[in-house]
C-alpha atoms as a PDB file:
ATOM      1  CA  UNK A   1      79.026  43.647 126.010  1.00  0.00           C
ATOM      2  CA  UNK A   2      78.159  42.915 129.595  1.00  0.00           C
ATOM      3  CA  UNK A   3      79.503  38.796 129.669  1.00  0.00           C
ATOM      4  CA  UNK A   4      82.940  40.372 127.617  1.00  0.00           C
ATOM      5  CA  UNK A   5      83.021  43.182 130.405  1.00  0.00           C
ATOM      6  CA  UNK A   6      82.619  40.676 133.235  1.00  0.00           C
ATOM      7  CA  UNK A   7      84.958  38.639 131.119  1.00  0.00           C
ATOM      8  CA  UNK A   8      87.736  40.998 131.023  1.00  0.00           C
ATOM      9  CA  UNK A   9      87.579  42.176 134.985  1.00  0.00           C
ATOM     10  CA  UNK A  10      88.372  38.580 135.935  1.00  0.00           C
ATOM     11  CA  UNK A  11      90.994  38.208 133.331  1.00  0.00           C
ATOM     12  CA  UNK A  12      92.385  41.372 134.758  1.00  0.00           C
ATOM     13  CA  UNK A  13      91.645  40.516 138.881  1.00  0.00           C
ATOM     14  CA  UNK A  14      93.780  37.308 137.813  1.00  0.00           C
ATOM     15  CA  UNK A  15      96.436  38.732 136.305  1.00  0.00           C
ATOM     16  CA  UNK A  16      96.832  41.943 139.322  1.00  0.00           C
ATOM     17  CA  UNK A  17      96.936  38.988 141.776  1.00  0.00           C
ATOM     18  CA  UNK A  18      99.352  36.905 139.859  1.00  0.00           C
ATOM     19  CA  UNK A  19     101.881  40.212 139.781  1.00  0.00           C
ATOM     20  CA  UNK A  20     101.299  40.458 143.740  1.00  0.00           C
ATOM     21  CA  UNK A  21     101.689  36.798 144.018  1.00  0.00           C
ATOM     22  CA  UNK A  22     105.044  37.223 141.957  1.00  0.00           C
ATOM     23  CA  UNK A  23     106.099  39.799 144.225  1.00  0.00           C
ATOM     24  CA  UNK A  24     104.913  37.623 147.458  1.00  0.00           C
ATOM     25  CA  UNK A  25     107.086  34.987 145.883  1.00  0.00           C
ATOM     26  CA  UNK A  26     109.914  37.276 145.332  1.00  0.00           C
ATOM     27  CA  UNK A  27     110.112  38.191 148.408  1.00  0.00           C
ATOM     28  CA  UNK A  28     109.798  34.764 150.311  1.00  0.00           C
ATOM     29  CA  UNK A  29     112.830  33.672 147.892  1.00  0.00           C
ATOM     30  CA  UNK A  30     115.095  36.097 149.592  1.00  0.00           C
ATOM     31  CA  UNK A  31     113.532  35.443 152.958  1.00  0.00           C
ATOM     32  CA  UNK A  32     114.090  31.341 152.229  1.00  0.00           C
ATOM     33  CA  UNK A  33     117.363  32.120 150.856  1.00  0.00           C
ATOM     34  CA  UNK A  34     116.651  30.445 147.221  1.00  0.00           C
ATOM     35  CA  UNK A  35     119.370  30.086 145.146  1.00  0.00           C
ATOM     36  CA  UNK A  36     117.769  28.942 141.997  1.00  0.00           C
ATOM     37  CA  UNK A  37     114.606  30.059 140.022  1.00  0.00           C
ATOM     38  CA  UNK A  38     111.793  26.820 139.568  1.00  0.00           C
ATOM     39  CA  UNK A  39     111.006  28.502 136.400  1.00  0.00           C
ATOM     40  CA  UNK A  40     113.067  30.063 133.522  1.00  0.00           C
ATOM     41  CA  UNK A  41     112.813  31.780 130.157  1.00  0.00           C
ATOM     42  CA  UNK A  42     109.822  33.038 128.770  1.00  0.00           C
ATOM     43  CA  UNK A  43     107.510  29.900 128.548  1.00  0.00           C
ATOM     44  CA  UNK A  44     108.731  29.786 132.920  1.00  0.00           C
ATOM     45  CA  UNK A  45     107.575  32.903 133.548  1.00  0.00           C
ATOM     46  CA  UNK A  46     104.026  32.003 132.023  1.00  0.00           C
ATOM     47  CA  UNK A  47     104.230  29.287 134.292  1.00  0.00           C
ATOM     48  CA  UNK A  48     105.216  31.271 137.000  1.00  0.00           C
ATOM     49  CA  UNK A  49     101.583  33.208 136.567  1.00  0.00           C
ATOM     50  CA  UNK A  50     100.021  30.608 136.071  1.00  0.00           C
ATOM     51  CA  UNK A  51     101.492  28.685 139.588  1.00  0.00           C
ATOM     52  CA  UNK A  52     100.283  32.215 140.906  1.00  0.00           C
ATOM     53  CA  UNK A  53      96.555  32.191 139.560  1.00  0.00           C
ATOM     54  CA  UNK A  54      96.478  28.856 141.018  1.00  0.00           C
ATOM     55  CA  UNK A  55      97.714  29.710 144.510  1.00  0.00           C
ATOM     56  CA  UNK A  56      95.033  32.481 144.592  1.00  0.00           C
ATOM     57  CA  UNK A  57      92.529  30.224 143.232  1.00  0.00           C
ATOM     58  CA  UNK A  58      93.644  27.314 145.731  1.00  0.00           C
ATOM     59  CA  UNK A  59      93.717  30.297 148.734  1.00  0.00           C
ATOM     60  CA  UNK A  60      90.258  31.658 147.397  1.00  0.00           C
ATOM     61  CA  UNK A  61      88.709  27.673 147.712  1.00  0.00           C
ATOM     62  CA  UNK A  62      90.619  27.163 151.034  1.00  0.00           C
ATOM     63  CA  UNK A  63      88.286  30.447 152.263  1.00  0.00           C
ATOM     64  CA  UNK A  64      85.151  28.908 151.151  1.00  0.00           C
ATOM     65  CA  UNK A  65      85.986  25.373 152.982  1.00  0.00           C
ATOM     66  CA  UNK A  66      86.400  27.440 156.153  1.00  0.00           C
ATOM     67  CA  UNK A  67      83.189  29.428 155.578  1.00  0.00           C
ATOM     68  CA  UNK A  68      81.676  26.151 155.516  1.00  0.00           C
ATOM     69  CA  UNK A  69      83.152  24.531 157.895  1.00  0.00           C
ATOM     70  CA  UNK A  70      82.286  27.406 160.455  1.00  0.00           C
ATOM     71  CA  UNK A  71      78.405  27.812 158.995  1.00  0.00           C
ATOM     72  CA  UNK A  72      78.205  24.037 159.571  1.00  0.00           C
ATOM     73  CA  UNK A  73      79.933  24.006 163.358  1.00  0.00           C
ATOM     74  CA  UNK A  74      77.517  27.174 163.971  1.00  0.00           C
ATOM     75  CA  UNK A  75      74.590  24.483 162.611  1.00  0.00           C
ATOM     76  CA  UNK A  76      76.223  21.931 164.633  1.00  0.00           C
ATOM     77  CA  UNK A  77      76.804  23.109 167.974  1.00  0.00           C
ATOM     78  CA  UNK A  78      73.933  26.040 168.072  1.00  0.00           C
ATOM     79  CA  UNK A  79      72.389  24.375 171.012  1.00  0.00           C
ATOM     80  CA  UNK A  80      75.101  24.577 172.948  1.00  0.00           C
ATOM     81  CA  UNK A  81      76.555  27.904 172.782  1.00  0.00           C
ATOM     82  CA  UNK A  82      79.083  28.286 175.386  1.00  0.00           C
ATOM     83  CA  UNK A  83      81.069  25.491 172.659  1.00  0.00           C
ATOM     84  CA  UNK A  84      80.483  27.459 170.090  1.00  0.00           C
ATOM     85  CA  UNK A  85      83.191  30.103 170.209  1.00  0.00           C
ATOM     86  CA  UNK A  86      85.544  27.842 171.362  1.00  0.00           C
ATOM     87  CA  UNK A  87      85.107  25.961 168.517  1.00  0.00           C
ATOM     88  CA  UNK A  88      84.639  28.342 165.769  1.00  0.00           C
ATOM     89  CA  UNK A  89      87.952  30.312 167.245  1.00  0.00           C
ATOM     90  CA  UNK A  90      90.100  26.631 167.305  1.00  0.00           C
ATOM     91  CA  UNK A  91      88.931  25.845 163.799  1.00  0.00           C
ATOM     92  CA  UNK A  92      89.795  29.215 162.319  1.00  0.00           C
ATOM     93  CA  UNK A  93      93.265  28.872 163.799  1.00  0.00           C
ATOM     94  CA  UNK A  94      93.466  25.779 162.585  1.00  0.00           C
ATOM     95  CA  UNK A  95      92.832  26.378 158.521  1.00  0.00           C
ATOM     96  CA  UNK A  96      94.706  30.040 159.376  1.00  0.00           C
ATOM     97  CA  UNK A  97      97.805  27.650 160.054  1.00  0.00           C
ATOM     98  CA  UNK A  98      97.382  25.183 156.956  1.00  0.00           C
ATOM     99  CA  UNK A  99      96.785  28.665 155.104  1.00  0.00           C
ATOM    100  CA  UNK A 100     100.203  29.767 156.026  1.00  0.00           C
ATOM    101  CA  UNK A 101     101.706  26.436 156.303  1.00  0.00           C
ATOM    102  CA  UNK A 102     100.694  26.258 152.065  1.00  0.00           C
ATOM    103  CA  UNK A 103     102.009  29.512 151.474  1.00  0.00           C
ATOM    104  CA  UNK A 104     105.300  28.494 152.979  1.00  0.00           C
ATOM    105  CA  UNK A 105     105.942  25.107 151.692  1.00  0.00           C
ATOM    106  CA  UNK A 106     104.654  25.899 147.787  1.00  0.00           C
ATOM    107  CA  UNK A 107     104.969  29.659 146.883  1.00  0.00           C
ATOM    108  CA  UNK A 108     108.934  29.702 147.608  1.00  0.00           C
ATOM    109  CA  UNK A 109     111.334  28.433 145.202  1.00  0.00           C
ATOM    110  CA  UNK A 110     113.376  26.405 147.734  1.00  0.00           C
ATOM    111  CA  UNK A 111     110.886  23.450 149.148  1.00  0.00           C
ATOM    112  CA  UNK A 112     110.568  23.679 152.934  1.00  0.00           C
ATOM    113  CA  UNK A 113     109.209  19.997 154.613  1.00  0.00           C
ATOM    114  CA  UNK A 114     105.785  19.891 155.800  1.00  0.00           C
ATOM    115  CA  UNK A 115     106.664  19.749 159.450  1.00  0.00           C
ATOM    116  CA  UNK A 116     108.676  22.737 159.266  1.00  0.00           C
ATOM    117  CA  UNK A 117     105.965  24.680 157.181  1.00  0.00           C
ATOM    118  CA  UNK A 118     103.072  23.524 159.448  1.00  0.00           C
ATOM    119  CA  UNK A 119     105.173  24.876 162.349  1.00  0.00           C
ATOM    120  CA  UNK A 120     105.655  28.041 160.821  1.00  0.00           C
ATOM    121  CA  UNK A 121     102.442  28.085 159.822  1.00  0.00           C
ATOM    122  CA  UNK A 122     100.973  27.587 163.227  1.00  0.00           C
ATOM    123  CA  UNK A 123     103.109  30.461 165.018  1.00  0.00           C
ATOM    124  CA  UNK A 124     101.794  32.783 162.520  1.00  0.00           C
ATOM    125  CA  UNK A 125      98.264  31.522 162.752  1.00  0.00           C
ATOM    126  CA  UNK A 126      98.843  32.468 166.567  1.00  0.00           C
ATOM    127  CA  UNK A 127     100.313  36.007 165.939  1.00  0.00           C
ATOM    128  CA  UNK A 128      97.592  36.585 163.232  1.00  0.00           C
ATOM    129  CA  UNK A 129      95.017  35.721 165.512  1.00  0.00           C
ATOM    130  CA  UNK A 130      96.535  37.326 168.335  1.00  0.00           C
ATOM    131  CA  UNK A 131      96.095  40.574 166.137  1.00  0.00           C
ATOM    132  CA  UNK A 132      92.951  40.143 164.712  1.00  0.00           C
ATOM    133  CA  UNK A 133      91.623  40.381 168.558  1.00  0.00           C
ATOM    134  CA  UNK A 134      93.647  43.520 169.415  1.00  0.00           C
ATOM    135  CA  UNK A 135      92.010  45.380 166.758  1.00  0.00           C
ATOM    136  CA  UNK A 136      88.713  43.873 167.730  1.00  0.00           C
ATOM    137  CA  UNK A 137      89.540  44.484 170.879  1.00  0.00           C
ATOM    138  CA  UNK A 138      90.395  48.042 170.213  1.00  0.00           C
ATOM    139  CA  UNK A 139      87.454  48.938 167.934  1.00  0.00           C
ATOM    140  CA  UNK A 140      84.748  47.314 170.667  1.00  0.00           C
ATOM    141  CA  UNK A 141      86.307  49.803 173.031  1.00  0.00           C
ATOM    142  CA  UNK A 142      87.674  53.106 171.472  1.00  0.00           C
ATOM    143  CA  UNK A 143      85.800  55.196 168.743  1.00  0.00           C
ATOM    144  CA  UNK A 144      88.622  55.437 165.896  1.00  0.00           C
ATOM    145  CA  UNK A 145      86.375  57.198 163.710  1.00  0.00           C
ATOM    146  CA  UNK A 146      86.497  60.616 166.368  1.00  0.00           C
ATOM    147  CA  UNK A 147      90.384  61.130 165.657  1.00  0.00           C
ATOM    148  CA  UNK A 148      90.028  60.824 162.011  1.00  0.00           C
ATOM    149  CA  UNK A 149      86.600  61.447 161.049  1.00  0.00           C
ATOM    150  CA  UNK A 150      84.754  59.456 158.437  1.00  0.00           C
ATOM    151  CA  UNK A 151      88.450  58.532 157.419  1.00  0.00           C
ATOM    152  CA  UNK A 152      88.639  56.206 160.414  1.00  0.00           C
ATOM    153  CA  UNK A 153      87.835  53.050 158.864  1.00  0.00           C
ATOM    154  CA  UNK A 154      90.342  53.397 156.089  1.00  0.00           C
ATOM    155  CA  UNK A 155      92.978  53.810 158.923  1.00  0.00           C
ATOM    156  CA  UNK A 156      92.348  50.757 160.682  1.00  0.00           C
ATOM    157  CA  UNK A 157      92.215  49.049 157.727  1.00  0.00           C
ATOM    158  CA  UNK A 158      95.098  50.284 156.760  1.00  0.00           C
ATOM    159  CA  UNK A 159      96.926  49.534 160.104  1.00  0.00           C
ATOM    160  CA  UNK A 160      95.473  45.646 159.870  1.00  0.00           C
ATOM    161  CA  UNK A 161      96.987  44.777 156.636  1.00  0.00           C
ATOM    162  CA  UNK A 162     100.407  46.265 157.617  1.00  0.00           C
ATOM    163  CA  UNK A 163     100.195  44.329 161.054  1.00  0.00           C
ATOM    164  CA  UNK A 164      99.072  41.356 158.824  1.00  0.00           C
ATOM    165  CA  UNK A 165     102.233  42.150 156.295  1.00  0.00           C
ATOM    166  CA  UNK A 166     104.585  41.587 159.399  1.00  0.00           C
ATOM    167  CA  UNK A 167     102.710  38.768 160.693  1.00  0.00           C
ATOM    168  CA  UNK A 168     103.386  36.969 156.969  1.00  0.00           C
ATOM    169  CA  UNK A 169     106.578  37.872 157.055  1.00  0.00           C
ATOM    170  CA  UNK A 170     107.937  37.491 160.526  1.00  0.00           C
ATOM    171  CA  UNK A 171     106.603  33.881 160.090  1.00  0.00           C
ATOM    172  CA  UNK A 172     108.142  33.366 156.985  1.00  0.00           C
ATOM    173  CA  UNK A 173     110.889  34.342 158.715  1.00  0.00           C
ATOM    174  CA  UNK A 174     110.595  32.027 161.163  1.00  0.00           C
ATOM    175  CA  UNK A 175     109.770  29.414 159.327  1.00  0.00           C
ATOM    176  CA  UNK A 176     113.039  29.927 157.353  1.00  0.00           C
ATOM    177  CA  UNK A 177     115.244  29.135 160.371  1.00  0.00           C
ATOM    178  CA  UNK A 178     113.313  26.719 161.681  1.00  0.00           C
ATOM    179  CA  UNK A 179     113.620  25.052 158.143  1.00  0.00           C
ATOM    180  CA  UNK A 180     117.588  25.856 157.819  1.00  0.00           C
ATOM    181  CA  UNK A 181     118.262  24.482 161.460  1.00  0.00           C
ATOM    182  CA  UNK A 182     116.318  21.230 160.853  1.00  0.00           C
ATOM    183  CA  UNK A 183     118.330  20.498 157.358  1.00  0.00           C
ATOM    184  CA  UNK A 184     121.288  21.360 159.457  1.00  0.00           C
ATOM    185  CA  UNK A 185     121.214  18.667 161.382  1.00  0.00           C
ATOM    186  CA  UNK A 186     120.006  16.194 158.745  1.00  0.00           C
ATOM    187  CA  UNK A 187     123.286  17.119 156.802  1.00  0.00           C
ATOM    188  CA  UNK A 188     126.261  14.543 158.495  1.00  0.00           C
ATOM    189  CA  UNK A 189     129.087  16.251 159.783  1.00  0.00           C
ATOM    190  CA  UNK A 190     132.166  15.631 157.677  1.00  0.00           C
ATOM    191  CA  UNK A 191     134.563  13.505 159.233  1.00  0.00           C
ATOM    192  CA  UNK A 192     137.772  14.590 160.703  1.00  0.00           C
ATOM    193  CA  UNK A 193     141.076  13.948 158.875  1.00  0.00           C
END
C-alpha cells in the first residue's frame, strides 16, 4: 500500500502543477496577446497537461543542473574565496535568466524569438535577484518574527512569492513589448499608393 500511496501523491503533485501551469499559461496568453490556442479539443487539452508536466519536469531538472553547477564552482573555486560569491551570484543569474527566458519563449501560445525571450529573461533574472537580496537583506537586519510572532515566517514567505508573482509577470510583460516592437519592425511597411 505504501509504493501505490507514493504512487498516487506524484500522480496527484503532477497533475496540481499541470492546473497551475495551465493557469501560468493562461495568463501569459493574454499578457503575449495570443490569438489562437496550440492545442484544441479534448485529445489538445491532454496535451496541454502533458506540455505542462513537462515544463515542470524540464524546470525541476533545470534546478538540479544549477545545484550542481554551484556545488561544483563551490568545489572549484574553494581556495579562493573572495571569487567565490562572485561567481556563485553571476551563475545563478545566469540559469535564473535561461529559467525565465524558457518560460517565455515555450509556455505561451504565441512563439516569442530567442533573443527577445533571453532579454526578457535577463531583466527579470535582475529584478528577481534584486529581490531575493532585499528580503535577505531585510531578514539579516530586522527581526520579522517580533511583529507577528511565530507567524513571521509565513509572512515573509508570503510577501516573497507575491514580489516573485510581479517579478514573472512584469517581465512577461516586458518581454511582450519587447517581442511586439521587434516583429514590428521586421513587418515591411506597405507601400504608398
Amino acid at each position: 500500500t505504501g509504493s501505490l500511496a507514493g504512487w498516487l501523491s506524484i500522480a496527484g503533485l503532477l497533475f496540481g502543477a499541470s492546473l497551475v501551469f495551465a493557469q501560468l499559461q493562461s495568463a501569459l496568453n493574454l499578457i503575449f496577446h495570443s490569438e489562437h490556442a496550440r492545442f484544441n479539443g479534448i485529445t489538445g487539452w491532454l496535451k496541454q497537461r502533458v506540455f505542462s508536466a513537462s515544463v515542470v519536469l524540464g524546470l525541476g531538472f533545470l534546478l538540479i543542473i544549477s545545484m550542481l553547477v554551484t556545488t561544483t564552482v563551490q568545489v572549484l573555486f574553494a581556495q579562493v574565496p573572495s571569487l567565490l560569491p562572485a561567481i556563485a551570484k553571476a551563475i545563478s543569474l545566469l540559469l535564473y535568466a535561461l529559467a525565465f527566458a524558457c518560460l517565455y519563449h515555450f509556455v505561451p501560445d504565441r512563439r516569442v524569438r530567442w533573443r527577445q525571450a533571453l532579454l526578457g529573461g535577463a531583466i527579470t533574472a535582475v529584478l528577481f535577484t534584486v529581490g531575493q537580496y532585499a528580503i535577505g537583506q531585510y531578514l539579516a537586519r530586522a527581526a520579522p518574527g517580533s511583529a507577528y510572532g511565530s507567524m513571521g515566517a509565513l509572512v515573509m514567505l508570503l510577501v516573497w512569492i507575491y514580489y516573485a508573482c510581479l517579478v514573472f509577470f512584469a517581465g512577461a510583460l516586458t518581454t511582450a513589448v519587447i517581442d511586439e516592437r521587434a516583429s514590428a519592425r521586421r513587418v515591411p511597411a506597405p507601400a504608398p499608393e
